[in-house]
Protein backbone atom coordinates (compact mmCIF):
# COMPACT_ATOMS: atom_id res chain seq x y z
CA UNK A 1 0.00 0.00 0.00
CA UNK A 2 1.29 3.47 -0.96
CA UNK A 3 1.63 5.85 2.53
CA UNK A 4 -0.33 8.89 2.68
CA UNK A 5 1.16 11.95 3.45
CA UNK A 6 -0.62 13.15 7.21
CA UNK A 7 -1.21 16.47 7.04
CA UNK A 8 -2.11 17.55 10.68
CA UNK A 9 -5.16 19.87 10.83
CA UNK A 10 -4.27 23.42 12.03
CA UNK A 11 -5.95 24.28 16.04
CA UNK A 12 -9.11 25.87 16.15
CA UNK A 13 -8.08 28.19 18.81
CA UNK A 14 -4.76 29.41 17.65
CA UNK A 15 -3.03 32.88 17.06
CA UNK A 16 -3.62 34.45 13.77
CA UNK A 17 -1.28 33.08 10.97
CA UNK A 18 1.42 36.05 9.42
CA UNK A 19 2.21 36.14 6.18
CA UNK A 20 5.49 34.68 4.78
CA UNK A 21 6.46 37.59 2.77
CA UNK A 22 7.19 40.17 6.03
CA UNK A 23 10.72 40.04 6.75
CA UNK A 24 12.23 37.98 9.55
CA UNK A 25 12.92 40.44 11.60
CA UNK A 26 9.49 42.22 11.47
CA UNK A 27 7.50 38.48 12.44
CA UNK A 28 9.82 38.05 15.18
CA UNK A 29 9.83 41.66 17.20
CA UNK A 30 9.81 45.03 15.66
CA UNK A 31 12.40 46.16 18.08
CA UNK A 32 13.13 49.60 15.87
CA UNK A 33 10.91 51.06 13.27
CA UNK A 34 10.45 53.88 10.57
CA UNK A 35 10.38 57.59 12.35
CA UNK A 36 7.75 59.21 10.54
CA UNK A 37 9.47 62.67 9.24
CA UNK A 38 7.52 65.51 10.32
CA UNK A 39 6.85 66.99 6.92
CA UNK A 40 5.57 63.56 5.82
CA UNK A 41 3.20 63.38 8.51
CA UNK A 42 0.42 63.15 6.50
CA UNK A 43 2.40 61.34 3.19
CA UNK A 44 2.96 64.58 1.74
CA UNK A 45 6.76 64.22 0.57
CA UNK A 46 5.79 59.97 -0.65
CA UNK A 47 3.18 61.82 -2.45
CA UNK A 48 4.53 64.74 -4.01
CA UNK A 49 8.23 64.53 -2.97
CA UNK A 50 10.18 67.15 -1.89
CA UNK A 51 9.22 70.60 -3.63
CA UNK A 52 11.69 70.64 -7.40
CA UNK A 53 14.43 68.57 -5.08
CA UNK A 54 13.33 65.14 -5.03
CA UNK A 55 10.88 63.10 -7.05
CA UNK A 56 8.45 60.58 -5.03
CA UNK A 57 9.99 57.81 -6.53
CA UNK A 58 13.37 59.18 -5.32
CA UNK A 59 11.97 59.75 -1.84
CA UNK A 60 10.16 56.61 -1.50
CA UNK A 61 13.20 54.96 -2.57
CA UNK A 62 16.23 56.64 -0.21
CA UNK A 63 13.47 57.37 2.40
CA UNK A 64 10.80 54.96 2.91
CA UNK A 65 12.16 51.47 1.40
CA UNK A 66 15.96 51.96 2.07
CA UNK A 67 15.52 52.91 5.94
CA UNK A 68 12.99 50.52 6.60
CA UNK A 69 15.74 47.96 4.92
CA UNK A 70 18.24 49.20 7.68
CA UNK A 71 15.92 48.99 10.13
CA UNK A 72 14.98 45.32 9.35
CA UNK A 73 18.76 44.39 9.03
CA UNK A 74 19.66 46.03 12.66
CA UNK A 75 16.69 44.36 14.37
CA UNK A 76 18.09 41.06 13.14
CA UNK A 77 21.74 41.68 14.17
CA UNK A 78 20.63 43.16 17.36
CA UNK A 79 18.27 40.23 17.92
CA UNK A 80 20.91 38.09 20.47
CA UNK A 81 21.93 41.34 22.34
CA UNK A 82 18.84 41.94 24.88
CA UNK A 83 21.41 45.33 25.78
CA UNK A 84 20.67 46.67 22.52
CA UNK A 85 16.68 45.95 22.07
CA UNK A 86 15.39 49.40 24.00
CA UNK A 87 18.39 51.48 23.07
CA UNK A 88 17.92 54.12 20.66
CA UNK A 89 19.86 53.62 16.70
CA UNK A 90 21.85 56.70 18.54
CA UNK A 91 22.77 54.78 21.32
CA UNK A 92 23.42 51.23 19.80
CA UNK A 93 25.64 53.58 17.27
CA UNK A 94 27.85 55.35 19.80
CA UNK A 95 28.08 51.60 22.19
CA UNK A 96 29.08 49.95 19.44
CA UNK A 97 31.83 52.52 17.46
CA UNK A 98 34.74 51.37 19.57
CA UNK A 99 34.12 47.45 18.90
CA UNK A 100 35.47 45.82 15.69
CA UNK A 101 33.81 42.83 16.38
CA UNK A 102 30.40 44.72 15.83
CA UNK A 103 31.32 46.30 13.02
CA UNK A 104 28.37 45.37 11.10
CA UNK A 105 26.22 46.49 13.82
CA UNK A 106 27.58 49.96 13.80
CA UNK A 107 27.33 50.47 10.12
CA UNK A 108 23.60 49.35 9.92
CA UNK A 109 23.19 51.76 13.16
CA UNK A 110 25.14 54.88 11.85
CA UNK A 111 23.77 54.92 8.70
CA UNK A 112 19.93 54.63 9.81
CA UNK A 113 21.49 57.41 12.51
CA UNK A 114 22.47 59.35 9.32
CA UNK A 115 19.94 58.78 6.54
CA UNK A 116 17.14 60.54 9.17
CA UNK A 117 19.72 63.33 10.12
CA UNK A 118 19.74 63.87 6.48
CA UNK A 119 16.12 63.64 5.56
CA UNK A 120 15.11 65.45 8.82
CA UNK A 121 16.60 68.58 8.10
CA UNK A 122 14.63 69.17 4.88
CA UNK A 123 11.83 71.00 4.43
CA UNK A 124 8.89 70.68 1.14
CA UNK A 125 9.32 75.19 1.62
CA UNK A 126 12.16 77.38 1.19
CA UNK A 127 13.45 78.73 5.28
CA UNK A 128 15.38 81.60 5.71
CA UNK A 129 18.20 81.63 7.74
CA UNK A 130 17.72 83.03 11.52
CA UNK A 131 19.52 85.83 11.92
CA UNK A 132 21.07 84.26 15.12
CA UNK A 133 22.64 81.71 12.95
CA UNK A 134 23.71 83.69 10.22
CA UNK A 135 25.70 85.88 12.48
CA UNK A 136 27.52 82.79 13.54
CA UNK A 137 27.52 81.13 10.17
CA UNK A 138 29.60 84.50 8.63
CA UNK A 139 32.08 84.75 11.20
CA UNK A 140 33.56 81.20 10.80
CA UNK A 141 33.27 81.27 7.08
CA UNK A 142 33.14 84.77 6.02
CA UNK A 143 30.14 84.54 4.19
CA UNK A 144 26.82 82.50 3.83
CA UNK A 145 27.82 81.95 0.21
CA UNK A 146 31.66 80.52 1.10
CA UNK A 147 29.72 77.76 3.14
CA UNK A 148 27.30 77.11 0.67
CA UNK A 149 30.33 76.10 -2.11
CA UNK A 150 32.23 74.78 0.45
CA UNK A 151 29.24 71.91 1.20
CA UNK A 152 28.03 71.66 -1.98
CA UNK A 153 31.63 71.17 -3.55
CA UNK A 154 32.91 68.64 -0.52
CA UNK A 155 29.81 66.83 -1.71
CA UNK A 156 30.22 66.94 -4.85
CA UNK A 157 34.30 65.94 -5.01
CA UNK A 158 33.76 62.86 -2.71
CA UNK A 159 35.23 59.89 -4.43
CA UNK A 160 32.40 57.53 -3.21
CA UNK A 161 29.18 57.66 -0.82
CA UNK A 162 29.08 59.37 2.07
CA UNK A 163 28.03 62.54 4.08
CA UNK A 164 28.74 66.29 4.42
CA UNK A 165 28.06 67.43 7.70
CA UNK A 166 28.01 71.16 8.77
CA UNK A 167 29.43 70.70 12.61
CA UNK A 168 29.65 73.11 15.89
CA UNK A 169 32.56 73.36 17.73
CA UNK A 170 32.48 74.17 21.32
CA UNK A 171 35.90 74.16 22.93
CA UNK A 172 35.83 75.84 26.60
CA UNK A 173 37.37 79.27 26.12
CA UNK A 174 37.23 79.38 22.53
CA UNK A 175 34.77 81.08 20.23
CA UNK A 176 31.93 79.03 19.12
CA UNK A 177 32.31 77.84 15.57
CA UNK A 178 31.03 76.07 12.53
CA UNK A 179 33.04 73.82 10.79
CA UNK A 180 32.49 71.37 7.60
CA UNK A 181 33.28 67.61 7.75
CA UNK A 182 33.30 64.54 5.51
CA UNK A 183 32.38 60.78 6.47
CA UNK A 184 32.33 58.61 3.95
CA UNK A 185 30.27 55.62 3.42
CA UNK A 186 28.50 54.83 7.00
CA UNK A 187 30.66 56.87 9.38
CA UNK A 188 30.19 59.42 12.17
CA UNK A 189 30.67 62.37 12.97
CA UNK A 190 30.36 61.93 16.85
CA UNK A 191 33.72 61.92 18.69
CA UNK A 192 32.65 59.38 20.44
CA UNK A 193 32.93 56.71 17.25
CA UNK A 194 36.29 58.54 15.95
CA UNK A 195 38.23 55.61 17.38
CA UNK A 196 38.40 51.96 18.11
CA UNK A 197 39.55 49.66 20.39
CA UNK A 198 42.16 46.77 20.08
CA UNK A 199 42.83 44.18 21.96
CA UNK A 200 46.62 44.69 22.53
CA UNK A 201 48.62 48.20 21.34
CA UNK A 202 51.93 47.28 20.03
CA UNK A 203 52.81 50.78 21.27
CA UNK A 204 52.42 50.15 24.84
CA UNK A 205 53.19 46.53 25.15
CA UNK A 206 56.79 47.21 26.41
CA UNK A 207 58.26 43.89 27.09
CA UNK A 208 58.03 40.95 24.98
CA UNK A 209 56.12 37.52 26.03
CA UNK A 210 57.80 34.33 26.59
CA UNK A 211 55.46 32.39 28.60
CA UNK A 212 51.81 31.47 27.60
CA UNK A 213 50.69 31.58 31.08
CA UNK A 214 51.87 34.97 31.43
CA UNK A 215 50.95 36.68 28.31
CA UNK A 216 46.80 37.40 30.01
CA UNK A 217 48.75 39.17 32.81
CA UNK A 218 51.08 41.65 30.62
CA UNK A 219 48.57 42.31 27.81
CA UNK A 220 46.10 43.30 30.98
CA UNK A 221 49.02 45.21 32.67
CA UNK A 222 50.09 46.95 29.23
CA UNK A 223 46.43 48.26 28.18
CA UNK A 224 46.10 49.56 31.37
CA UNK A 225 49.18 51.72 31.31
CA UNK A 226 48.51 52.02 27.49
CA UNK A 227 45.01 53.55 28.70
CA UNK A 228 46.29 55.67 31.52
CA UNK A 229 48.75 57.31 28.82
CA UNK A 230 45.71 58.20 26.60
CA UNK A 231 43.60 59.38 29.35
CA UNK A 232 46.52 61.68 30.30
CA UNK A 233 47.44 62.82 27.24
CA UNK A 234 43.55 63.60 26.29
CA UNK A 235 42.38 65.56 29.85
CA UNK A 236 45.78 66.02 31.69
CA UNK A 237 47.02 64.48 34.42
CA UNK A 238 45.14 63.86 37.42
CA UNK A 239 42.48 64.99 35.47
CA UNK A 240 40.36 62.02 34.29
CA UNK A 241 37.87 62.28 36.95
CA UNK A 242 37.07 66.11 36.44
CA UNK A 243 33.70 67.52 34.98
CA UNK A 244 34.91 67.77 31.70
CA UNK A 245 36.64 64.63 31.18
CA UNK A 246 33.26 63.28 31.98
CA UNK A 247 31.36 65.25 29.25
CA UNK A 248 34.20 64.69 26.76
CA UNK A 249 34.09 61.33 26.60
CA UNK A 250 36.05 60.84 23.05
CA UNK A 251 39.12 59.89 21.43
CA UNK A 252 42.49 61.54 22.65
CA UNK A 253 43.15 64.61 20.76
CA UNK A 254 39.45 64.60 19.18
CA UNK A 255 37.84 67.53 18.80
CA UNK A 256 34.62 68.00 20.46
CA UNK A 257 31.86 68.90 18.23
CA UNK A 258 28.37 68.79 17.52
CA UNK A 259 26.31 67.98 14.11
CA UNK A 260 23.51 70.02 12.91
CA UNK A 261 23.55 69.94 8.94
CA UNK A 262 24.04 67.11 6.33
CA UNK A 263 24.11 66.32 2.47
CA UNK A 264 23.64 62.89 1.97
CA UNK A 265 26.13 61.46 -1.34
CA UNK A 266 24.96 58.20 -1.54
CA UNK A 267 24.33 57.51 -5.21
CA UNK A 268 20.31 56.05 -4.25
CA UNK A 269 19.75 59.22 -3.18
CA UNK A 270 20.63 61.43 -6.22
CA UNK A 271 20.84 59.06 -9.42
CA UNK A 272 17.54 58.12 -10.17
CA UNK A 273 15.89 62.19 -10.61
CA UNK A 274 19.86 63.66 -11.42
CA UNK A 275 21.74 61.62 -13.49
CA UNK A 276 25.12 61.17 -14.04
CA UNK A 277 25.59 64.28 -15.23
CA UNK A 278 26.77 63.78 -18.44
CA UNK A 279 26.81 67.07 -20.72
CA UNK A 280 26.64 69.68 -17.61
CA UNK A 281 23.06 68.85 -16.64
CA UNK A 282 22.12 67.50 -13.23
CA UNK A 283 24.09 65.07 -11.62
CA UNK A 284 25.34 65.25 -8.04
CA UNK A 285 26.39 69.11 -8.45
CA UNK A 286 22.36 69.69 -9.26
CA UNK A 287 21.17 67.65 -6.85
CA UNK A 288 23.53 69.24 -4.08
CA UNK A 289 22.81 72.69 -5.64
CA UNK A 290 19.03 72.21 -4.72
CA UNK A 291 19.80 70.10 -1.65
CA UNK A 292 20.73 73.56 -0.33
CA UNK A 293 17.42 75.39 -1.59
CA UNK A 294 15.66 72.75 0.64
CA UNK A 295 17.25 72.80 4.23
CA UNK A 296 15.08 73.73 7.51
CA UNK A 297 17.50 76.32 8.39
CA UNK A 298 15.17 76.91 11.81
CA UNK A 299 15.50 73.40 12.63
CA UNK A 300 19.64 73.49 12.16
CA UNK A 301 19.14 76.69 14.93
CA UNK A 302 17.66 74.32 17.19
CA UNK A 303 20.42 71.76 16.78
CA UNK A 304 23.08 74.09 17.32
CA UNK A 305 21.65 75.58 20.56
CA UNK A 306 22.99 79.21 20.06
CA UNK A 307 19.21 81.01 21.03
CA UNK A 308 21.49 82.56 23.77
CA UNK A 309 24.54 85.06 23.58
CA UNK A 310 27.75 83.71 22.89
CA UNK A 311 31.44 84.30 22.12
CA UNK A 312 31.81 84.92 18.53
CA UNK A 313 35.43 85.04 16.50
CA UNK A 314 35.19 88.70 16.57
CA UNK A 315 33.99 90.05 19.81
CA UNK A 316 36.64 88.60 21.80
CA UNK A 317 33.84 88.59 24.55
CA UNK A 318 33.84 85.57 26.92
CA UNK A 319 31.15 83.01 25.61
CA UNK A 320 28.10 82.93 28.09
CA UNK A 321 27.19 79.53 29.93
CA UNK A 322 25.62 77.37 27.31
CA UNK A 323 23.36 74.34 28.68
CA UNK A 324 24.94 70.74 27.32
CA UNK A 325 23.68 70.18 23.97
């Protein structure tokens, strides 16, 4: 006799089936999701994209399919580290900068971080520039126009993807200023993922192993003086335990700074409405031409946290108290 094949009926009292074609990662938990933008609140920009600087099918495409892809990705790497579950992409970002071993966790994490930074700082209507700003903007780079061509040419003469961020610098005693800065591909602009962490520095490890079941003991003694050196070279020494060695929590010799602008260069971003730009027409020159047409200069006020008086380069004024941005 031929065997039947059993198929065992399904419960009558049983969860609701999902479907097979949602992602892993969004059957199992959606730890971390889309942010709705706040100009899309409504679908706006997937509707009508972004005023003459981005098409729908462009937004929908660097927006709304290849964030949620990120965000799919990290909740599957991030699925066996309970730590990183309830942390924000911010967080997970900065925790995980400093580990090689979670390299792949960081990238997914900084660039979800830096896709929104991006796409959060446009706006579907032209915004002037506060006057607060501009004041600030002019006296680190003479004029609003020098940082425009600065941007949009750093953008534009990046060999490869990336992002052009427009950065505050806030050094205690030193004027407040604006600089610009390139990342490329998925990295940061925090100081806090300017560096990362080996397991033994050749530099410090001062005396060569010859037994096995010594070398846990010297590598442990040598990154400990190899970290004490850092620590004094960063803050001074004695110093590691003072207020601002406690804010400043950042590579030796890094400069601390804050983000509040950025073009994103990533070629799914600009190729499908721009082109290659072959003959002088669009390309990533037009698109970063009207990327700066479209920024929510009021919003970039609010990041840089300047409502207040401060030091500028040419008062030579002591800066007021500003509250930890």
């Amino acid at each position: 006799m031929r065997p039947r094949l059993r198929i065992p009926l399904r419960s009558r009292v049983s969860a609701p089936s999902q479907s097979t074609l949602l992602p892993l990662a969004c059957r199992t938990r959606s730890l971390h999701s889309l942010v709705p933008l706040e100009y899309d609140l409504q679908g706006g920009a997937t509707e009508k994209g972004i005023a003459d600087f981005l098409s729908p099918a462009a937004f929908n495409i660097a927006w709304n399919q290849y964030q949620t892809h990120l965000l799919a990705r990290l909740n599957a790497l991030v699925a066996d580290y309970p730590e990183f579950q309830s942390r924000h992409v911010k967080d997970i970002m900065l925790r995980t900068a400093r580990e090689p071993s979670m390299a792949t966790i960081f990238n997914h994490a900084s660039m979800i971080h830096n896709n929104h930074f991006f796409f959060k700082h446009l706006s579907p209507n032209s915004v002037a520039i506060p006057e607060t700003l501009r004041s600030h903007l002019e006296n680190s780079f003479g004029s609003i126009e020098t940082l425009r061509r600065e941007m949009v040419y750093t953008a534009v003469n990046m060999f490869g993807p990336g992002f052009v961020w427009l950065v505050k610098t806030a050094q205690p005693g030193l004027p407040v200023a604006f600089k610009v800065l390139a990342t490329y591909a998925a990295g940061s602009p925090y100081p806090g993922a300017h560096w990362r962490r080996q397991s033994v520095d050749m530099n410090t490890l001062s005396q060569p192993v010859h037994r096995e079941a010594d070398s846990g003991a010297a590598q442990a003694s040598a990154l400990e003086a190899g970290k004490a050196y850092l620590d004094a070279a960063a803050f001074g020494a004695g110093k590691k335990d003072t207020a601002t060695a406690k804010k400043v929590e950042h590579a030796p010799g890094g400069t601390d700074l804050l983000p509040v602008l950025c073009i994103n260069t990533w070629e799914h971003v600009w190729l499908w409405d721009y082109g290659f730009g072959v003959g002088g027409q669009g390309g990533k020159l037009g698109y970063a031409e009207k990327w700066w047409k479209q920024i929510n200069w009021e919003l970039v006020l609010k990041e840089a946290n300047i409502q207040r008086h401060q030091m500028s380069a040419g008062t030579g004024a002591p800066a007021a108290a500003e509250a930890a941005a």
